[in-house]
PDB file of N, CA and C in Angstrom:
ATOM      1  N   UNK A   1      87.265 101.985 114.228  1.00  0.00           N
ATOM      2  CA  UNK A   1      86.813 102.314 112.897  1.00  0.00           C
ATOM      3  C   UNK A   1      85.520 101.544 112.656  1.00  0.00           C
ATOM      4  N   UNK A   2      84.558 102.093 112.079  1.00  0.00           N
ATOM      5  CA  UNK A   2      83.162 102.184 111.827  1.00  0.00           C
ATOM      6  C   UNK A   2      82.888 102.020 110.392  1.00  0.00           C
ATOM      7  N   UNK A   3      82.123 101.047 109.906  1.00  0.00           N
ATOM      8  CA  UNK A   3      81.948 101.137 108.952  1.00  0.00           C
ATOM      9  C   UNK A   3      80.324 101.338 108.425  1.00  0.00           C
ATOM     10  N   UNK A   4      79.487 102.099 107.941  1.00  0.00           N
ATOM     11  CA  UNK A   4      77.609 102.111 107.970  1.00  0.00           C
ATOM     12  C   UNK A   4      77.454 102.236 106.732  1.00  0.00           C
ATOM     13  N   UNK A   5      76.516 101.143 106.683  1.00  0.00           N
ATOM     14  CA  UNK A   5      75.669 101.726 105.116  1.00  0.00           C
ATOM     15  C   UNK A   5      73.818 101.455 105.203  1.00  0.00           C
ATOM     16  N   UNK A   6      73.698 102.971 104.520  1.00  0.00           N
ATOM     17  CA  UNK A   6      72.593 103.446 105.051  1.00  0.00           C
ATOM     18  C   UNK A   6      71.472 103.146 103.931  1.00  0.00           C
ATOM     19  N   UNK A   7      71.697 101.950 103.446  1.00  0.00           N
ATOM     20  CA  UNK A   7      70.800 101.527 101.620  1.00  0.00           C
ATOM     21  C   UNK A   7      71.542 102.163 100.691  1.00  0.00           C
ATOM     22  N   UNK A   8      70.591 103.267 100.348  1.00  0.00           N
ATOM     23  CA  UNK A   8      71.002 103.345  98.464  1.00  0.00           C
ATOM     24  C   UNK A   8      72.609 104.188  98.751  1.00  0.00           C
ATOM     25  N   UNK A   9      72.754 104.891 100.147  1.00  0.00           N
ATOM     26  CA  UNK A   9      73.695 105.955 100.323  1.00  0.00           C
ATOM     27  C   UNK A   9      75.065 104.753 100.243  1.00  0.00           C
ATOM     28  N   UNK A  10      75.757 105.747  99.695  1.00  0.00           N
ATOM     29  CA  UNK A  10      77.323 104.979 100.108  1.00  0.00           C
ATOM     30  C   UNK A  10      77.852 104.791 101.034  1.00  0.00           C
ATOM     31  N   UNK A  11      78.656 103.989 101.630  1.00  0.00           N
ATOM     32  CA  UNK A  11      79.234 103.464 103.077  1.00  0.00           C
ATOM     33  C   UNK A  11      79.938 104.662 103.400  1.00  0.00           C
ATOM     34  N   UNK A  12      80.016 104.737 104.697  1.00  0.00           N
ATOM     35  CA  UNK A  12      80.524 105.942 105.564  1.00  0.00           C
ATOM     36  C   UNK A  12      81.113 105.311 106.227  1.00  0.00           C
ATOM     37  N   UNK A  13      82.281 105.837 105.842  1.00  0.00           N
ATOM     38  CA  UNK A  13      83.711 105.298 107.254  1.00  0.00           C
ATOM     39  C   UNK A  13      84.347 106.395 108.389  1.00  0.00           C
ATOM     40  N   UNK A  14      83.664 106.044 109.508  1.00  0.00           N
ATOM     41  CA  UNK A  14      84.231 106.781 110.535  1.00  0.00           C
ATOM     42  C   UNK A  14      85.613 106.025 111.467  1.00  0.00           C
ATOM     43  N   UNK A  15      86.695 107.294 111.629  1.00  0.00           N
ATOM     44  CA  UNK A  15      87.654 107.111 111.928  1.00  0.00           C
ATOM     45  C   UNK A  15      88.210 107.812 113.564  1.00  0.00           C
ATOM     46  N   UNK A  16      88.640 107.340 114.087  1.00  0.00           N
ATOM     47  CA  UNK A  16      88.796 107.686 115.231  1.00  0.00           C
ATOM     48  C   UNK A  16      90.059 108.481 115.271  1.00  0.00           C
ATOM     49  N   UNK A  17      90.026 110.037 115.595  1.00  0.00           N
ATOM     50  CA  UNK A  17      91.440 111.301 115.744  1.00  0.00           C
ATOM     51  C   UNK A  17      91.073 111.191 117.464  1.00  0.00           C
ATOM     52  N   UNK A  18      92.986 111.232 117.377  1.00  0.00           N
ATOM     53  CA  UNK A  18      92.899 111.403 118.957  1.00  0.00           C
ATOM     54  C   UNK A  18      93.142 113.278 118.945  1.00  0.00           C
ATOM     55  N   UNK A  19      92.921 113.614 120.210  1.00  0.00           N
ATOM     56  CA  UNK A  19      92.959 114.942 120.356  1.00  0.00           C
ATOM     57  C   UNK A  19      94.195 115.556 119.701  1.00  0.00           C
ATOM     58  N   UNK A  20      95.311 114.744 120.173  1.00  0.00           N
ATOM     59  CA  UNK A  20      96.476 115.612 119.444  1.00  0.00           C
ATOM     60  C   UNK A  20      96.760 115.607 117.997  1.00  0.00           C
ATOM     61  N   UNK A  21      95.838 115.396 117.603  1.00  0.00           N
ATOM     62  CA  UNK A  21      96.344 115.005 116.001  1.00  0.00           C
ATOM     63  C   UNK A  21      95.288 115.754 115.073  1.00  0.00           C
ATOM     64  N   UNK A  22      94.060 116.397 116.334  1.00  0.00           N
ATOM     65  CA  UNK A  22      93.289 117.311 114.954  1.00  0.00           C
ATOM     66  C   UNK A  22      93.576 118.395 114.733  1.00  0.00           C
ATOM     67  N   UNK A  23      94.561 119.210 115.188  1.00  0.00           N
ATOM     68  CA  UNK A  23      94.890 120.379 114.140  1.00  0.00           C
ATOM     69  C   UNK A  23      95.462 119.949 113.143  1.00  0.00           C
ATOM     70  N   UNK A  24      96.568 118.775 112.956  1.00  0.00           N
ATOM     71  CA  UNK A  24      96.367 118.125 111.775  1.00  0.00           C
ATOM     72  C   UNK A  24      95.824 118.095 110.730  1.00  0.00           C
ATOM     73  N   UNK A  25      94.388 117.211 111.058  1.00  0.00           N
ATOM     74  CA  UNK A  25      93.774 116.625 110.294  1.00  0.00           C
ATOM     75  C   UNK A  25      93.222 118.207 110.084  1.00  0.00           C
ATOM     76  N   UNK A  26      92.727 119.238 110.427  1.00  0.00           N
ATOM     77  CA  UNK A  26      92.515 120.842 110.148  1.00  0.00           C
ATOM     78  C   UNK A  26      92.677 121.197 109.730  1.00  0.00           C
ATOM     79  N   UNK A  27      94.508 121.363 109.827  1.00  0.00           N
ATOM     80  CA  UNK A  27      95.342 121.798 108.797  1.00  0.00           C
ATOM     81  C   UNK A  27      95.206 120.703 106.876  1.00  0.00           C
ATOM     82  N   UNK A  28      95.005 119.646 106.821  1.00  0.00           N
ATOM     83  CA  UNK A  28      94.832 118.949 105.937  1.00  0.00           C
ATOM     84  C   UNK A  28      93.841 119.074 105.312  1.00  0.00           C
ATOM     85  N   UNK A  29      92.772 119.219 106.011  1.00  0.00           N
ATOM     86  CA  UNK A  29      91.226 120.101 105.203  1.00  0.00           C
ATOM     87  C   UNK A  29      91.497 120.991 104.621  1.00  0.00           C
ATOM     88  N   UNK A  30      92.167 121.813 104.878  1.00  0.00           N
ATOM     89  CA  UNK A  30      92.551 123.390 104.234  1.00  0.00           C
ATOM     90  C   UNK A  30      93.356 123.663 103.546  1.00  0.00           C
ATOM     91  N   UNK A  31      94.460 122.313 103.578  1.00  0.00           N
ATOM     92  CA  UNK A  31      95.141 122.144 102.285  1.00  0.00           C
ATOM     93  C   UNK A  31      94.707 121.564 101.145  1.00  0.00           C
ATOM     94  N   UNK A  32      93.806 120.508 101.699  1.00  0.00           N
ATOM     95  CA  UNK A  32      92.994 119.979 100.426  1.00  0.00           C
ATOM     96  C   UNK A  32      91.925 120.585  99.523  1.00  0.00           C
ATOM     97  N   UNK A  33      91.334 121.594 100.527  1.00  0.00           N
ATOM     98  CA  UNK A  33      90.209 122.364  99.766  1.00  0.00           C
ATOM     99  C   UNK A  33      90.902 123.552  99.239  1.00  0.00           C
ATOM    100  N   UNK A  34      91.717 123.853  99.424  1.00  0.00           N
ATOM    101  CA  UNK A  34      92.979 124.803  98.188  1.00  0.00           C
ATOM    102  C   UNK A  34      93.216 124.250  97.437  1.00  0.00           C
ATOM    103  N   UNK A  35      93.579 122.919  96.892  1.00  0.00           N
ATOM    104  CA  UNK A  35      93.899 121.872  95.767  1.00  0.00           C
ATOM    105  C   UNK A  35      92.602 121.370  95.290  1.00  0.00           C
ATOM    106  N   UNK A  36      91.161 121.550  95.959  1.00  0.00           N
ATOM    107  CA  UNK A  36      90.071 120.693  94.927  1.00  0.00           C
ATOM    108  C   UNK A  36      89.657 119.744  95.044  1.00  0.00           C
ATOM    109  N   UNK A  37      89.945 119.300  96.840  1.00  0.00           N
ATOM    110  CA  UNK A  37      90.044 117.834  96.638  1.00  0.00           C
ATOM    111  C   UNK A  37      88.910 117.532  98.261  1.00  0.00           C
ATOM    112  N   UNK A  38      88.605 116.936  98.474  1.00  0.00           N
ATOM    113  CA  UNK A  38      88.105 116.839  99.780  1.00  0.00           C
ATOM    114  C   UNK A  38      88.834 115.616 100.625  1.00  0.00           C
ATOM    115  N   UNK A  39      88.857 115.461 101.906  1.00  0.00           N
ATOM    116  CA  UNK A  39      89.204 114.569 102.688  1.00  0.00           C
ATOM    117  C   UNK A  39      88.946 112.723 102.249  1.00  0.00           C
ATOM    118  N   UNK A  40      87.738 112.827 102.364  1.00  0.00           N
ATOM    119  CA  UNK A  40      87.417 111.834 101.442  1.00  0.00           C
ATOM    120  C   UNK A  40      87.881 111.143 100.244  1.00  0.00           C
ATOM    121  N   UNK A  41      88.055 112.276  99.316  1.00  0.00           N
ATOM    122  CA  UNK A  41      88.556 111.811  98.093  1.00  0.00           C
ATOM    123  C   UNK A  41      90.239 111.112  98.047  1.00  0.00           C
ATOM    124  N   UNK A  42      90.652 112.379  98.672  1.00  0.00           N
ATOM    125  CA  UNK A  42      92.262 112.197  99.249  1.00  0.00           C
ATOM    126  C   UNK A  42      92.574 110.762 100.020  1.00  0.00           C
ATOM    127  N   UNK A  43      91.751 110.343 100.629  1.00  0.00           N
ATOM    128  CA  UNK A  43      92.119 109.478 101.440  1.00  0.00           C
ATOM    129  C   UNK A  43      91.242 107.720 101.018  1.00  0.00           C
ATOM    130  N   UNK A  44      90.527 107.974  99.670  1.00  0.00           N
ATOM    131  CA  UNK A  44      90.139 106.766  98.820  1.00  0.00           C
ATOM    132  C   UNK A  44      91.727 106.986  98.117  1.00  0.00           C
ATOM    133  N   UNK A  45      92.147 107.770  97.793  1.00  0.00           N
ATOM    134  CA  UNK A  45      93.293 107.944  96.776  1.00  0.00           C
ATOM    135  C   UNK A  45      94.108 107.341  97.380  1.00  0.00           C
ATOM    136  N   UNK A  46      94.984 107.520  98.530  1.00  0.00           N
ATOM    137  CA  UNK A  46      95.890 106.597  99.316  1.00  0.00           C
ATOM    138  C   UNK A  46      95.448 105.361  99.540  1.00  0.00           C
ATOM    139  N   UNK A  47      94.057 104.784  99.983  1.00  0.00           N
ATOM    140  CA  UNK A  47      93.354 103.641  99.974  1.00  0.00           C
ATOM    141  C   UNK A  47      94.083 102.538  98.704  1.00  0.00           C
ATOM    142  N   UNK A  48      93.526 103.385  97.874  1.00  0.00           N
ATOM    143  CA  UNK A  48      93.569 102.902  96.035  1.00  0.00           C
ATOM    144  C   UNK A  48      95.177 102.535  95.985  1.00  0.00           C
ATOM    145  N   UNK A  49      95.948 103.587  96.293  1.00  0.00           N
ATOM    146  CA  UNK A  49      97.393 103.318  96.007  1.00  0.00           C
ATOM    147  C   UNK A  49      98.269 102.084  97.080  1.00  0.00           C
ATOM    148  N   UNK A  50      97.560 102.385  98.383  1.00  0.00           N
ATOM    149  CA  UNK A  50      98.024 100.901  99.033  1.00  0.00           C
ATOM    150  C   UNK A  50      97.696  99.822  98.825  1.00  0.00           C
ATOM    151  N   UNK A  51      96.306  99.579  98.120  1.00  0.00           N
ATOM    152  CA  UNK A  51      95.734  98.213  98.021  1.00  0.00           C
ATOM    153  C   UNK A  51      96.328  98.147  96.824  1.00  0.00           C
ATOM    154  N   UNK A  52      96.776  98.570  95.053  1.00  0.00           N
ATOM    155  CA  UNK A  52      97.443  98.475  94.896  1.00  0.00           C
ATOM    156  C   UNK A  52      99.119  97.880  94.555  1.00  0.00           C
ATOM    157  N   UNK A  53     100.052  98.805  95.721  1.00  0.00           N
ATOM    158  CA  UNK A  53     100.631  98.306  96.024  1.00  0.00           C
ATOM    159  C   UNK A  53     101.294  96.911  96.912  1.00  0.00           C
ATOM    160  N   UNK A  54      99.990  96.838  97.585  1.00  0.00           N
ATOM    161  CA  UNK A  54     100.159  95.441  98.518  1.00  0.00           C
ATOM    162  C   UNK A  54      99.331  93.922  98.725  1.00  0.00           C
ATOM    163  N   UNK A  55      97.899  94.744  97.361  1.00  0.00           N
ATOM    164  CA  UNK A  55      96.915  93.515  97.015  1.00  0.00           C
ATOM    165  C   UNK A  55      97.772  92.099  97.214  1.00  0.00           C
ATOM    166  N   UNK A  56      98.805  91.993  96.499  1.00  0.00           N
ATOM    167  CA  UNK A  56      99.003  90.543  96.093  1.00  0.00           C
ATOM    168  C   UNK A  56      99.947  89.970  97.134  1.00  0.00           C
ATOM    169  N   UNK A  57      99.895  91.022  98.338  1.00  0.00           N
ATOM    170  CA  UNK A  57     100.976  90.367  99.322  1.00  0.00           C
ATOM    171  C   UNK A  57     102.241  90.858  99.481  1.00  0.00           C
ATOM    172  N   UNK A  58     102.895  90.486 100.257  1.00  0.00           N
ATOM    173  CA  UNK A  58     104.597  90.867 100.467  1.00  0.00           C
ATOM    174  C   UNK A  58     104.896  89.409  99.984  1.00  0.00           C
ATOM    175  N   UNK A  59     105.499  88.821  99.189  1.00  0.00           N
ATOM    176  CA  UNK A  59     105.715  87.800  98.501  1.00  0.00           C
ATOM    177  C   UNK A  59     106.846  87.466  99.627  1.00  0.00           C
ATOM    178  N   UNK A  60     106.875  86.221 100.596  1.00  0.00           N
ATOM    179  CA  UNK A  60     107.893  85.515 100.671  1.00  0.00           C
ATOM    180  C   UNK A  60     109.008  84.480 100.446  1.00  0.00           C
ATOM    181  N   UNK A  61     110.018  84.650 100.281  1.00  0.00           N
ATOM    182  CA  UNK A  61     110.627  83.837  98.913  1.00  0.00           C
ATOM    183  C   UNK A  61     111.329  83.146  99.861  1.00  0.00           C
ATOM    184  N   UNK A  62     111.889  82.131  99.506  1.00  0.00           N
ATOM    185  CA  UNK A  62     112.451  80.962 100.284  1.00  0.00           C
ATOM    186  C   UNK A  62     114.168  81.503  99.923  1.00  0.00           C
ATOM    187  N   UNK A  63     115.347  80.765 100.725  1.00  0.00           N
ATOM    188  CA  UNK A  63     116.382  81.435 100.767  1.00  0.00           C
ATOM    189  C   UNK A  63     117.129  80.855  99.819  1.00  0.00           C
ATOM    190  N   UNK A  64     116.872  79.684  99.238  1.00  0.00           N
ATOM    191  CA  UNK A  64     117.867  79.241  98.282  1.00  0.00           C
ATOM    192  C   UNK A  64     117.292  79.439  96.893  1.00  0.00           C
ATOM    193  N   UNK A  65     115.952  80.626  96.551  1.00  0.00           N
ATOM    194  CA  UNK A  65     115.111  81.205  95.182  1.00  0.00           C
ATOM    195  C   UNK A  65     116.265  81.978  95.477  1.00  0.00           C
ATOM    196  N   UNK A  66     116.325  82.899  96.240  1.00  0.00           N
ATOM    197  CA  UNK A  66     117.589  84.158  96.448  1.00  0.00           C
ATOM    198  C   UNK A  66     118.914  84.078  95.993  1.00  0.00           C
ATOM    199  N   UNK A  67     118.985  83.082  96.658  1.00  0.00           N
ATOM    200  CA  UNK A  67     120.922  82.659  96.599  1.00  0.00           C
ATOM    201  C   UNK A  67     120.940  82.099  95.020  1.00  0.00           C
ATOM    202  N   UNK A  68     120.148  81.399  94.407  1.00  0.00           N
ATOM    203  CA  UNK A  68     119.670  80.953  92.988  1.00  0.00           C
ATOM    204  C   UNK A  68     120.080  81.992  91.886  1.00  0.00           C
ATOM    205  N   UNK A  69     119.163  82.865  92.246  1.00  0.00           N
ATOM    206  CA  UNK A  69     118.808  83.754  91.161  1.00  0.00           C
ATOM    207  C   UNK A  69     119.703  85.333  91.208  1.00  0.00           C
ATOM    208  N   UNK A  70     120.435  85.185  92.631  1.00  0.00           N
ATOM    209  CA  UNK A  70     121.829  86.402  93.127  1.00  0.00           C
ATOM    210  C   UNK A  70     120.992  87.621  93.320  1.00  0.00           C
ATOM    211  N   UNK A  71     119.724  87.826  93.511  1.00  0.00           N
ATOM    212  CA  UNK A  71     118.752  88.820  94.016  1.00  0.00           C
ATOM    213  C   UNK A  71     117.225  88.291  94.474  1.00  0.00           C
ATOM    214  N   UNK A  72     116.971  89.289  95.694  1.00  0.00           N
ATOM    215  CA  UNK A  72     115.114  88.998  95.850  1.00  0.00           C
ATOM    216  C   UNK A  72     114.556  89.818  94.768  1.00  0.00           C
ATOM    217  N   UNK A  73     113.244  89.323  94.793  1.00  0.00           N
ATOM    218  CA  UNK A  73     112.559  89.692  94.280  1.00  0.00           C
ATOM    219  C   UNK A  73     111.718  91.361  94.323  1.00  0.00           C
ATOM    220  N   UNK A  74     111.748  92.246  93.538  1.00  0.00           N
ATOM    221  CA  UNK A  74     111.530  93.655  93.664  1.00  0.00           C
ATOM    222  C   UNK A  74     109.786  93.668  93.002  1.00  0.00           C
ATOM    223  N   UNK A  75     109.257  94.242  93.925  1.00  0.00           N
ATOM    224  CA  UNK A  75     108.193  95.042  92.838  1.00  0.00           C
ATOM    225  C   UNK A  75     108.112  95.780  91.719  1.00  0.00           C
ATOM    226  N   UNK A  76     106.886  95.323  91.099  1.00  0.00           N
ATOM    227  CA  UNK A  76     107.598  96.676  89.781  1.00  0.00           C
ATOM    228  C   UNK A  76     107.571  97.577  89.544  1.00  0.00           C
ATOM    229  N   UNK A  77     107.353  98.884  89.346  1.00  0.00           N
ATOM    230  CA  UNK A  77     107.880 100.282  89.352  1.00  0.00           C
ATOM    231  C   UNK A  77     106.233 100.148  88.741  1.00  0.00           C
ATOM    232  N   UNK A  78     105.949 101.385  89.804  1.00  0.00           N
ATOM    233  CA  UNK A  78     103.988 101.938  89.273  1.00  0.00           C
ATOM    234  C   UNK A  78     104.414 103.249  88.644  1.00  0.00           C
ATOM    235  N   UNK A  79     103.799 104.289  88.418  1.00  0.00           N
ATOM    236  CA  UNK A  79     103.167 105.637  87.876  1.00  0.00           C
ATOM    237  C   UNK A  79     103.475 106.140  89.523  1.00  0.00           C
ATOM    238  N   UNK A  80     104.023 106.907  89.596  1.00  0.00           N
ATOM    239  CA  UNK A  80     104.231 108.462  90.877  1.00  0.00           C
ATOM    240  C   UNK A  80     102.766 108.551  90.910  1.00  0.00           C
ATOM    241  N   UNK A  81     101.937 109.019  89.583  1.00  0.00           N
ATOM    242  CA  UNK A  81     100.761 109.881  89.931  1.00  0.00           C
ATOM    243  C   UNK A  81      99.646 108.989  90.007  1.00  0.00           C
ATOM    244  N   UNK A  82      99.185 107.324  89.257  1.00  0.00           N
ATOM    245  CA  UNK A  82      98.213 106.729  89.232  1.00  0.00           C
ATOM    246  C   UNK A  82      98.361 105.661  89.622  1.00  0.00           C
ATOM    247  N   UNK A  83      99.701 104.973  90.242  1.00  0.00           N
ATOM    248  CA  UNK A  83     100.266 103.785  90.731  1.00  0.00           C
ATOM    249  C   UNK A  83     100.059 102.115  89.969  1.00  0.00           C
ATOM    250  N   UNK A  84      99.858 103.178  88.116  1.00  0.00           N
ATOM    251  CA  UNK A  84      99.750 101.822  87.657  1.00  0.00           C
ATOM    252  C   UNK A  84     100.675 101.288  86.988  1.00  0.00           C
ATOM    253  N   UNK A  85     101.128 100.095  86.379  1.00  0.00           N
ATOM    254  CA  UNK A  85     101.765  99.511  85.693  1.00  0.00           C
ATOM    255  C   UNK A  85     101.233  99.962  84.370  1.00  0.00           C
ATOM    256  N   UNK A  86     102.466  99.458  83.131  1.00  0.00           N
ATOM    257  CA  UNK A  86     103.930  99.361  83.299  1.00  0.00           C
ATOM    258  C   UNK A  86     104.527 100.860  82.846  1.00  0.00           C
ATOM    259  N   UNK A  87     105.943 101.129  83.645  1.00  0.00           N
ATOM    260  CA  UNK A  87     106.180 101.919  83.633  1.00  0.00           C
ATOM    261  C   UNK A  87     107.202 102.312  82.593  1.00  0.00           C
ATOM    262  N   UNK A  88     107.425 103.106  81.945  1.00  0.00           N
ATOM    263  CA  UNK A  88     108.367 103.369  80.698  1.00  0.00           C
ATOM    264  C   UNK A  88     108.755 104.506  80.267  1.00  0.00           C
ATOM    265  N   UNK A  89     108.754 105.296  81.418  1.00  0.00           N
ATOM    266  CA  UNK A  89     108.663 106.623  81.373  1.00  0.00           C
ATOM    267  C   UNK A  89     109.625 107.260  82.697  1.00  0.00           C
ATOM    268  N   UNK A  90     110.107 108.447  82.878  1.00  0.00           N
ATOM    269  CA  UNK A  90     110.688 108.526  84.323  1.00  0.00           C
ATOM    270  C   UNK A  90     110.766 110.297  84.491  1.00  0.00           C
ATOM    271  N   UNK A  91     110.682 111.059  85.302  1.00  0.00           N
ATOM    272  CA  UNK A  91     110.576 112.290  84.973  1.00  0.00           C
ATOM    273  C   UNK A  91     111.806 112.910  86.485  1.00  0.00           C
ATOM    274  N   UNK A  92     112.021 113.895  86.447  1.00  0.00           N
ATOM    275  CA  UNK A  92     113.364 113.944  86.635  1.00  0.00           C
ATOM    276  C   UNK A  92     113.397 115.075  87.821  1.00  0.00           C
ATOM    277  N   UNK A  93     113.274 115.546  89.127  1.00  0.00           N
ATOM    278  CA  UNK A  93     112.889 116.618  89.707  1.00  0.00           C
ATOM    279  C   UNK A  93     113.413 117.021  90.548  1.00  0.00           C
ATOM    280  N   UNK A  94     114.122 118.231  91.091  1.00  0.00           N
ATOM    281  CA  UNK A  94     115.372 118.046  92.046  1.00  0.00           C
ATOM    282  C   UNK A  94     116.231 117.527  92.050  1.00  0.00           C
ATOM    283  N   UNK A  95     116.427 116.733  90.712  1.00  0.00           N
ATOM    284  CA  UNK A  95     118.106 116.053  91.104  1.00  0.00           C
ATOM    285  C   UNK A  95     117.093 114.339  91.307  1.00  0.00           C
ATOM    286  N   UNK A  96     115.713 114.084  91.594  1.00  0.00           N
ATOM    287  CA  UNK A  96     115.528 112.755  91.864  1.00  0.00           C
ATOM    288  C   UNK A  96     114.722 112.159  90.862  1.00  0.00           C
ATOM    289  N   UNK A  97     114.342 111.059  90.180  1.00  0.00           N
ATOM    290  CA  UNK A  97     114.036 110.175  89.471  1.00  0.00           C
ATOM    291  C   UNK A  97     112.969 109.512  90.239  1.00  0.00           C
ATOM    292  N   UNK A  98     111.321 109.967  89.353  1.00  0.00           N
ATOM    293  CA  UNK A  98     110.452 109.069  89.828  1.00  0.00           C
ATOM    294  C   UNK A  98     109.341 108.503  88.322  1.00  0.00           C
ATOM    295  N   UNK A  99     108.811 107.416  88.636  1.00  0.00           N
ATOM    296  CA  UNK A  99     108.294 106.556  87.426  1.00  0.00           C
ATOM    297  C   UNK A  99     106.963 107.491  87.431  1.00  0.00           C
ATOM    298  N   UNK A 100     107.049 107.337  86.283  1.00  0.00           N
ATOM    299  CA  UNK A 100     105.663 107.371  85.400  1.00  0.00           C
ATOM    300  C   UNK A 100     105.173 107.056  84.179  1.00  0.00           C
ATOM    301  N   UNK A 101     103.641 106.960  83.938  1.00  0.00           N
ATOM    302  CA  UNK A 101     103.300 106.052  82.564  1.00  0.00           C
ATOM    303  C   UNK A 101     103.174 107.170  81.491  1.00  0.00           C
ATOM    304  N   UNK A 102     102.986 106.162  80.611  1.00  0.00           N
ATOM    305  CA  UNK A 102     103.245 107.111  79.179  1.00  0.00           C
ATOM    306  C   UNK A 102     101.687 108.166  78.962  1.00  0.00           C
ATOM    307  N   UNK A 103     101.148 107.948  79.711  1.00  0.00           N
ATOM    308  CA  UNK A 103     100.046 108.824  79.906  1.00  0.00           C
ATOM    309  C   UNK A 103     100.495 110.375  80.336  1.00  0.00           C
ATOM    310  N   UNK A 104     100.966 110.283  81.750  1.00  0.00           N
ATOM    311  CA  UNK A 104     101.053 111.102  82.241  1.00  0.00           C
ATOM    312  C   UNK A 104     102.575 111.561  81.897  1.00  0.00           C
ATOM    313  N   UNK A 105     103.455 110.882  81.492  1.00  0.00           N
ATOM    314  CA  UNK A 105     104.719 111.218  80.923  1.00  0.00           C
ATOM    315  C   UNK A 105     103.914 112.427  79.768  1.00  0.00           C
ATOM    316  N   UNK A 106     103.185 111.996  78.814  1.00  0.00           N
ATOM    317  CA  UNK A 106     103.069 113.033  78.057  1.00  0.00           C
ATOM    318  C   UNK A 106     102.482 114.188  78.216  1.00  0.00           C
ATOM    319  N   UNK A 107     101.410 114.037  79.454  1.00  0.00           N
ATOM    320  CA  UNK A 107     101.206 115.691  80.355  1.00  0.00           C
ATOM    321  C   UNK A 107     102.532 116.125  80.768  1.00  0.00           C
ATOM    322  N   UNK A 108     103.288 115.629  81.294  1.00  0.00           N
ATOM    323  CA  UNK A 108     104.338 116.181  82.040  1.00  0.00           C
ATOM    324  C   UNK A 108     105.424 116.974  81.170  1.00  0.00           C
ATOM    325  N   UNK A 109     105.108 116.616  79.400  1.00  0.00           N
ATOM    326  CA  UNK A 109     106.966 116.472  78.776  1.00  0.00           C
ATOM    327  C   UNK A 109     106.132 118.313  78.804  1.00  0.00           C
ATOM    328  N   UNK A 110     105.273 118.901  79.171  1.00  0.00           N
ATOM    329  CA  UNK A 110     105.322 120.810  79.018  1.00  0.00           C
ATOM    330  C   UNK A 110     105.965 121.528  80.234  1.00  0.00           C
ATOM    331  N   UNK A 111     105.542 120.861  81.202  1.00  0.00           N
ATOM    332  CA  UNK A 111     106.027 121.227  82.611  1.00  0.00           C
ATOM    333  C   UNK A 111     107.362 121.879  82.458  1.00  0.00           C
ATOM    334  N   UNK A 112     107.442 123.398  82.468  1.00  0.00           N
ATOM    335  CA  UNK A 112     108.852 123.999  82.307  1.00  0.00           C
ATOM    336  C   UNK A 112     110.314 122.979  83.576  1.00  0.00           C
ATOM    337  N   UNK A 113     109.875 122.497  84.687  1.00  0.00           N
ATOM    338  CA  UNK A 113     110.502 122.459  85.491  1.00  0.00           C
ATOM    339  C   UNK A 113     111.334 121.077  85.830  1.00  0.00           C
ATOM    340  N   UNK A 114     110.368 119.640  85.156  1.00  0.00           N
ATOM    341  CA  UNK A 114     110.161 118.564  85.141  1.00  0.00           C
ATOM    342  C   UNK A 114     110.755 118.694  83.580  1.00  0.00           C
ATOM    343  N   UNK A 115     112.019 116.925  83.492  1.00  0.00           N
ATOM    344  CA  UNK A 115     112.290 116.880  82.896  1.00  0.00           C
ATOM    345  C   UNK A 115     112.115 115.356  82.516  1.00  0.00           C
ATOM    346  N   UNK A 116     111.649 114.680  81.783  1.00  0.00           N
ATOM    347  CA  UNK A 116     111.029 113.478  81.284  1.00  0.00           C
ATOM    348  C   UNK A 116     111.467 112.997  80.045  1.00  0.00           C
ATOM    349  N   UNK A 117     112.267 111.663  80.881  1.00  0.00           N
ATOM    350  CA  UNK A 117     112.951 110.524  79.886  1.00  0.00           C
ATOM    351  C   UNK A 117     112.109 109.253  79.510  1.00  0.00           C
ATOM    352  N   UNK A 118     112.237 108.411  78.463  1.00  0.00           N
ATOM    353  CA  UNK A 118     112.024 107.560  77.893  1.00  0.00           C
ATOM    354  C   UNK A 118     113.227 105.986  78.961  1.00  0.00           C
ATOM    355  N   UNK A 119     112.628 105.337  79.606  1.00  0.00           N
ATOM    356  CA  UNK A 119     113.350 104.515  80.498  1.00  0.00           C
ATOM    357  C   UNK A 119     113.577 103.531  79.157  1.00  0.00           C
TER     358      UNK A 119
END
């Protein structure tokens, strides 16, 4: 992995596909440009949501904080769609339960299909 910046242009990150994996990445172009989105964008978006989720570390806790307190320590529940804190919202889909903020909880409460509780 490559990273260039060319002055005023924005950094360009080149990534290395092995052969078996670019109809893949093919197939993923063509799903993304049906949704609006480009490769790029899609893949700052996962960027955004791992750093995120893992900026501050995997916290290691010593064994007698554990045995102390009768649980480890959990992360806290982000947004499904923007991975931010805090969450207070939960929307309901197939039978499964995933978080979201009161932002997007209130796009969601029209969604004939999606059903959205107050946590």
């Amino acid at each position: 992995m490559t990273v260039e910046n060319k002055g005023t242009y924005a950094d360009k990150l080149m990534l290395y596909v092995p052969p078996v994996k670019k109809d893949m990445v093919k197939k993923g172009k063509e799903i993304l440009k049906r949704e609006g989105k480009t490769l790029s964008q899609w893949f700052l978006e996962q960027l955004e949501q791992y750093v995120n989720l893992h900026s501050p570390g995997n916290p290691q806790q010593r064994l007698d904080v554990i045995v102390k307190s009768g649980k480890p320590y959990t992360a806290p529940k982000t947004c499904k769609f923007c991975n931010k804190p805090p969450i207070t919202w939960a929307i309901h889909v197939s039978g499964r339960e995933y978080p979201v903020c009161q932002k997007h909880a209130e796009q969601l409460k029209t969604h004939p299909k999606w059903k959205v509780n107050n946590c």
